[in-house]
Protein backbone atom coordinates (compact mmCIF):
# COMPACT_ATOMS: atom_id res chain seq x y z
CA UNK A 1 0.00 0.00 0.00
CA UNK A 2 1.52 3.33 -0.87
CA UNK A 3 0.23 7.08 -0.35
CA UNK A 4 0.72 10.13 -0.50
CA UNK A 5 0.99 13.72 1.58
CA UNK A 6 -2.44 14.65 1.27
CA UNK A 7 -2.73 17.87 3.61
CA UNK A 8 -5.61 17.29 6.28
CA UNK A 9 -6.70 21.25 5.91
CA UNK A 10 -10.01 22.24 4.35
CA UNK A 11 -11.83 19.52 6.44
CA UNK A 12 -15.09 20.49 4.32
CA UNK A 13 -14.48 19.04 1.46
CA UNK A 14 -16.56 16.61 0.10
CA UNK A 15 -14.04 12.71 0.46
CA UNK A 16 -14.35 10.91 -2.50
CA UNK A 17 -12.73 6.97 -2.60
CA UNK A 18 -12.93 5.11 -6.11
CA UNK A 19 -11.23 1.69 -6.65
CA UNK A 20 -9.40 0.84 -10.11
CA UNK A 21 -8.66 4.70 -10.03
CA UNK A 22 -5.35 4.91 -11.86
CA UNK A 23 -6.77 4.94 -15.81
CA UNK A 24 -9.67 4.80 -17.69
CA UNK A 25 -13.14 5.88 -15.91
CA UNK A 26 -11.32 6.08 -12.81
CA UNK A 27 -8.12 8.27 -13.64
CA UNK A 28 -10.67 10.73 -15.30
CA UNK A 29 -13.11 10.57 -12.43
CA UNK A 30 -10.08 11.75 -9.92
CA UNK A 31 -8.95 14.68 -11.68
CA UNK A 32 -12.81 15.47 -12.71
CA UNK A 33 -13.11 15.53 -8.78
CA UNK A 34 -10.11 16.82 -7.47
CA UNK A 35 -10.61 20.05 -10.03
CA UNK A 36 -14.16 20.27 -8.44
CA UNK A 37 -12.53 20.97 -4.86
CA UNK A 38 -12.77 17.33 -3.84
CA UNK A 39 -10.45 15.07 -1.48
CA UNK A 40 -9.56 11.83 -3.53
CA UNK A 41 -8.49 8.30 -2.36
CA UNK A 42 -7.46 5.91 -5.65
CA UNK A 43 -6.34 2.71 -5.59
CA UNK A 44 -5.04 0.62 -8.39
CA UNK A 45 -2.99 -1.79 -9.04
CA UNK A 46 0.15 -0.09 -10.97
CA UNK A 47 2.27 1.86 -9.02
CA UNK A 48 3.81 3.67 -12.25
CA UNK A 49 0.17 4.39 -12.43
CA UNK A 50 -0.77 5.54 -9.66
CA UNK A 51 2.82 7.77 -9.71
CA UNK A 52 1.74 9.03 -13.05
CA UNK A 53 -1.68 10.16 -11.48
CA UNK A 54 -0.28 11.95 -8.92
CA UNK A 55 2.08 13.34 -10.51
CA UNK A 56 -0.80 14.82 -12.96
CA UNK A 57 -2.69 16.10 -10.16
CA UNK A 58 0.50 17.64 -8.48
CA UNK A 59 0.94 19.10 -11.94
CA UNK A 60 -2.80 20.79 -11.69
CA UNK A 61 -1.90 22.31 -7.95
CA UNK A 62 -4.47 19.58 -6.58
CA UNK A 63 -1.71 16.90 -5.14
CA UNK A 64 -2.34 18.08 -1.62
CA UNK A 65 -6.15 16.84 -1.91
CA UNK A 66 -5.40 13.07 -3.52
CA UNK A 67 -3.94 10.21 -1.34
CA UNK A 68 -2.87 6.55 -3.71
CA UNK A 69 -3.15 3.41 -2.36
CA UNK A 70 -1.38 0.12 -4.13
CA UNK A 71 -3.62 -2.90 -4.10
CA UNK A 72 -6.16 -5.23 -4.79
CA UNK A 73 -9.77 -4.03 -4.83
CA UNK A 74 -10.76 -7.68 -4.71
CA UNK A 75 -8.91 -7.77 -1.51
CA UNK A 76 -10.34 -7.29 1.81
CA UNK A 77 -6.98 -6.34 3.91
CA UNK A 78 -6.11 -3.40 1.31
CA UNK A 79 -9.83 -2.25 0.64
CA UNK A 80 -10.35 -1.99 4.76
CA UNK A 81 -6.98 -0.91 5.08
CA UNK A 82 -7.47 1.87 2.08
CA UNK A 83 -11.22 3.06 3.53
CA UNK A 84 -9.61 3.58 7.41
CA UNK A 85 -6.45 4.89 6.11
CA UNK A 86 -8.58 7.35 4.05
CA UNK A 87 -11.06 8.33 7.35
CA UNK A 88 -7.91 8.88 9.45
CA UNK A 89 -6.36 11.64 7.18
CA UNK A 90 -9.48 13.23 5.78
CA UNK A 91 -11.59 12.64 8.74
CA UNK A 92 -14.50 11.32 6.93
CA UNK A 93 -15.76 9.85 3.98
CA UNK A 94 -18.52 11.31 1.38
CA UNK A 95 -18.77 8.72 -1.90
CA UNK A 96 -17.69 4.88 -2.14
CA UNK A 97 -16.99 4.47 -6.11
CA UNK A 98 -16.85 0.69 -7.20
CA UNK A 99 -14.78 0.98 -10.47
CA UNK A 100 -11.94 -1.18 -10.74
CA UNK A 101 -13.01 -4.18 -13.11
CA UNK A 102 -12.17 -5.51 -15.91
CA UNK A 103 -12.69 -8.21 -18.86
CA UNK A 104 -9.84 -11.11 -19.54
CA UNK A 105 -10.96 -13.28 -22.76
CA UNK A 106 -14.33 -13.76 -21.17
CA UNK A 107 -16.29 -16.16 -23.53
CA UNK A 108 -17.17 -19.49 -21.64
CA UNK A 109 -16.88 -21.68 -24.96
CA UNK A 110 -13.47 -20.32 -26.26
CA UNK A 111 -11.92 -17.95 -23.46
CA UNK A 112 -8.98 -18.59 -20.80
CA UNK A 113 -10.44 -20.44 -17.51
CA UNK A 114 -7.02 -20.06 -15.92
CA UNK A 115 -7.93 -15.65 -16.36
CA UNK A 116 -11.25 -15.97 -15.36
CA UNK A 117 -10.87 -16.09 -11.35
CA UNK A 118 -9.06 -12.50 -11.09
CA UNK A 119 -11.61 -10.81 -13.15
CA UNK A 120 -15.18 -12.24 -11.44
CA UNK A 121 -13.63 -11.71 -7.99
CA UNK A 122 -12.70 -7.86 -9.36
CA UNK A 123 -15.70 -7.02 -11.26
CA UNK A 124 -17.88 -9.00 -8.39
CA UNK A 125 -16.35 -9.49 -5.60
CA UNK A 126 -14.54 -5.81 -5.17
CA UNK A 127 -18.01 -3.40 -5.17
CA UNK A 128 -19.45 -5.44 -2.00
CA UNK A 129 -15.63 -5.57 -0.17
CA UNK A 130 -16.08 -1.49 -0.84
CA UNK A 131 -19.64 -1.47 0.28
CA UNK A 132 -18.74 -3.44 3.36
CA UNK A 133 -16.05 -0.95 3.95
CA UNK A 134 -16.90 2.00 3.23
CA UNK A 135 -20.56 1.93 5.18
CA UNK A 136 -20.04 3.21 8.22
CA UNK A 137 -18.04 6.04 7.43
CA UNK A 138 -21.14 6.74 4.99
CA UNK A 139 -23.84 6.30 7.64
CA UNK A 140 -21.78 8.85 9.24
CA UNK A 141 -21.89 11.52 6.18
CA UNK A 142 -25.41 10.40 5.07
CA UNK A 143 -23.22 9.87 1.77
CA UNK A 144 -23.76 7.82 -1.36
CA UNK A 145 -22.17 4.64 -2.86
CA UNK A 146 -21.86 4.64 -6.49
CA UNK A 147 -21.30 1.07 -8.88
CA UNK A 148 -19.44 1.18 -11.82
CA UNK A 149 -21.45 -1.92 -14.02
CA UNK A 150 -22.21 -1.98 -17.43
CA UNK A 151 -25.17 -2.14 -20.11
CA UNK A 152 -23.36 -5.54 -20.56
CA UNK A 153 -25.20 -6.28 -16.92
CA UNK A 154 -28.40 -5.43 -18.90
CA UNK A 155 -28.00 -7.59 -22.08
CA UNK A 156 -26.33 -10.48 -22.55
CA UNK A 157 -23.85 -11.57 -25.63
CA UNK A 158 -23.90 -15.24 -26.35
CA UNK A 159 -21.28 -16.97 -23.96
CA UNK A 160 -19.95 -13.55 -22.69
CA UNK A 161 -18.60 -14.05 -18.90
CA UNK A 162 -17.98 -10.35 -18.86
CA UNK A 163 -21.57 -9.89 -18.33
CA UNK A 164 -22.21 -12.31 -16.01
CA UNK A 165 -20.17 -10.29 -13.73
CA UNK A 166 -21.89 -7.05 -14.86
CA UNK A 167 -25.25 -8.85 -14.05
CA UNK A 168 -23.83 -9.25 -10.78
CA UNK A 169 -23.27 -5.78 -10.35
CA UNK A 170 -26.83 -4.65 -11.35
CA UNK A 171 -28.06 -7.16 -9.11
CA UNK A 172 -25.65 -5.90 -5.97
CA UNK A 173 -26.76 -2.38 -6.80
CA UNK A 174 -30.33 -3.01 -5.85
CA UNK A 175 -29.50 -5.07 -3.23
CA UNK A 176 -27.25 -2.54 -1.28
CA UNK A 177 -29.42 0.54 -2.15
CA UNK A 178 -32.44 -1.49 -0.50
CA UNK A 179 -30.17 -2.26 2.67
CA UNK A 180 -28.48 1.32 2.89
CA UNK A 181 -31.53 3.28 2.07
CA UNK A 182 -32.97 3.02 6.17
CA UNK A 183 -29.39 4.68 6.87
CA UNK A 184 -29.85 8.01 4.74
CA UNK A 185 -27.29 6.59 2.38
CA UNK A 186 -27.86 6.71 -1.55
CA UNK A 187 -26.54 3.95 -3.89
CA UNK A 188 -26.77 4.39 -7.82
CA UNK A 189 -25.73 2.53 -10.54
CA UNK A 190 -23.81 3.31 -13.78
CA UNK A 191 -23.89 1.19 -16.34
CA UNK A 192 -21.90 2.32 -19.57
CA UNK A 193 -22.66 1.22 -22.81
CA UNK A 194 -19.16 1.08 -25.19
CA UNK A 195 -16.82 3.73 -23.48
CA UNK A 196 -13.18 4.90 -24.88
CA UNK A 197 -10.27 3.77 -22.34
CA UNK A 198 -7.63 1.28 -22.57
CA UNK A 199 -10.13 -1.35 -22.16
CA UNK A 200 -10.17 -2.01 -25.64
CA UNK A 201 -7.02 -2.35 -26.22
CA UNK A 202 -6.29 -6.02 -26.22
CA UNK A 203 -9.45 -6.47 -28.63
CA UNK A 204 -9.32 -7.31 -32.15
CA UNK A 205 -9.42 -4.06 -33.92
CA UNK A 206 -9.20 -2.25 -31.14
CA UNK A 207 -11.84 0.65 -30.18
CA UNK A 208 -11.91 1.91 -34.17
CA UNK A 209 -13.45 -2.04 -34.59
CA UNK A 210 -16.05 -1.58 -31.73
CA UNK A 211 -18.23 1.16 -33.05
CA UNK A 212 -19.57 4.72 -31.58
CA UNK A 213 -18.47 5.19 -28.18
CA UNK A 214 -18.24 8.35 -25.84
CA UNK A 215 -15.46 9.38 -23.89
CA UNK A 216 -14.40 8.62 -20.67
CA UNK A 217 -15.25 12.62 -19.54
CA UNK A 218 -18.53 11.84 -20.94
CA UNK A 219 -19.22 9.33 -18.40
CA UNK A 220 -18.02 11.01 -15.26
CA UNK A 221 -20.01 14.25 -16.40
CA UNK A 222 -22.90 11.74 -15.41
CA UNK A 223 -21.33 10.32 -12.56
CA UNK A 224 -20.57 13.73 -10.79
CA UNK A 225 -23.96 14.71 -11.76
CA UNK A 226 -25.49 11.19 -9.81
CA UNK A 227 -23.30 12.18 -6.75
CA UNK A 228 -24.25 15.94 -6.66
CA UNK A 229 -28.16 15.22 -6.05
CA UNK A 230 -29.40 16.83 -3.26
CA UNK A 231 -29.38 15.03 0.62
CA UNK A 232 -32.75 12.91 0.05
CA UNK A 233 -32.69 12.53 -3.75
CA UNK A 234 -31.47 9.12 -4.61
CA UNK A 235 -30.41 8.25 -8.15
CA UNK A 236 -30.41 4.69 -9.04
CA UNK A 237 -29.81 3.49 -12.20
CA UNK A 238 -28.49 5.29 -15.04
CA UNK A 239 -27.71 3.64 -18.30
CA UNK A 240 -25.48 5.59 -20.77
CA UNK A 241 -24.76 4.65 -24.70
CA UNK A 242 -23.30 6.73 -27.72
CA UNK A 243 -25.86 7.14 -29.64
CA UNK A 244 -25.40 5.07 -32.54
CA UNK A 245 -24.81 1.93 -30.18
CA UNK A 246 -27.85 -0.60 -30.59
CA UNK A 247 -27.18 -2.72 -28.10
């Protein structure tokens, strides 16, 4: 587990933690937040990743306001760990982001079994570790939890493992919003439709094979819209494609 110097001054600021926070989604949904005056905890997994994100956010004059931690959101000692660590400097926590996840050649007739156990215990596993986690400090701040699934979770693709896992994750989101909603504590769901990050890289054809897609700022402009809703307003489920994507 790494972090950084995050100063503990301007104790009103709204404490954001988002798993899987070093690219993609997540790398744009820390400097989106850190530029809107918040105080970010990221994990990930890369630690040249995680430098190069806070050296970015140095960079911007918001370094101060962003603490990193090294690990393994599908891991209960560094998620706990990462959640108290972030408590103790901040002094309280405001949004729970379930991001990290992934998809490692995910078709149940053709794919990899011997890749398939790091990415359901990621994409499945690592939003209720967070959950469990993060909920008392959110009781606390009457904050909101926010899931990071897919429109993959919504329709399936013949074979695709990928979207069992997203299913997962649309099921978990109703499940947790109906526990957490006695405690004042909103829970939302995100599902993307096709998205441009790195996540298409390892595809055949890459993102220019995959078809319309909307960018990664795109997305967060809806997440930071889900988490600014007023104390008593709770968003969710909100489903976001290009237009152009059928599916």
């Amino acid at each position: 587990m790494t972090h950084g110097n995050a100063s503990t001054e301007n104790t009103e600021a709204p404490v954001t933690f988002i798993t899987g926070g070093s690219s993609g989604i997540g790398a744009e949904s820390v400097h989106r937040l850190l530029g809107l005056g918040h105080r970010v905890a990221a994990t990930g997994r890369s630690a040249d990743k995680l430098a190069a994100l806070a050296r970015a956010a140095a960079d911007a004059g918001t370094g101060d306001r962003l603490l990193t931690f090294e690990g393994d959101a599908a891991d209960w000692g560094h998620v706990s760990a990462a959640v108290e660590e972030t408590v103790r400097v901040f002094g309280r926590l405001d949004h729970a982001i379930a991001n990290a996840g992934y998809s490692a050649d995910a078709h149940v007739e053709t794919g990899d079994p011997e890749k398939w156990r790091g990415m359901v215990l990621t994409n499945v596993l690592g939003p209720a570790l967070l959950v469990r986690a993060a909920l008392p400090a959110l009781k606390e701040s009457q904050g909101r939890i926010v899931l990071i699934g897919s429109v993959a979770g919504f329709k399936n693709t013949p074979g695709n493992l990928y979207s069992m896992t997203k299913f997962a994750v649309t099921g978990l989101a109703e499940n947790v919003r109906m526990l957490t909603t006695g405690y004042g504590v909103g829970t939302t769901l995100i599902a993307p439709g096709r998205v441009l990050t790195p996540f298409w890289d390892d595809r055949p054809g890459g993102a220019e094979a995959a078809g319309p897609m909307i960018s990664a700022g795109q997305l967060v402009d809806t997440l930071v819209w889900a988490i600014s809703q007023p104390r008593g307003v709770d968003v969710n489920t909100l489903v976001v494609r290009p237009i152009g994507q059928p599916n």
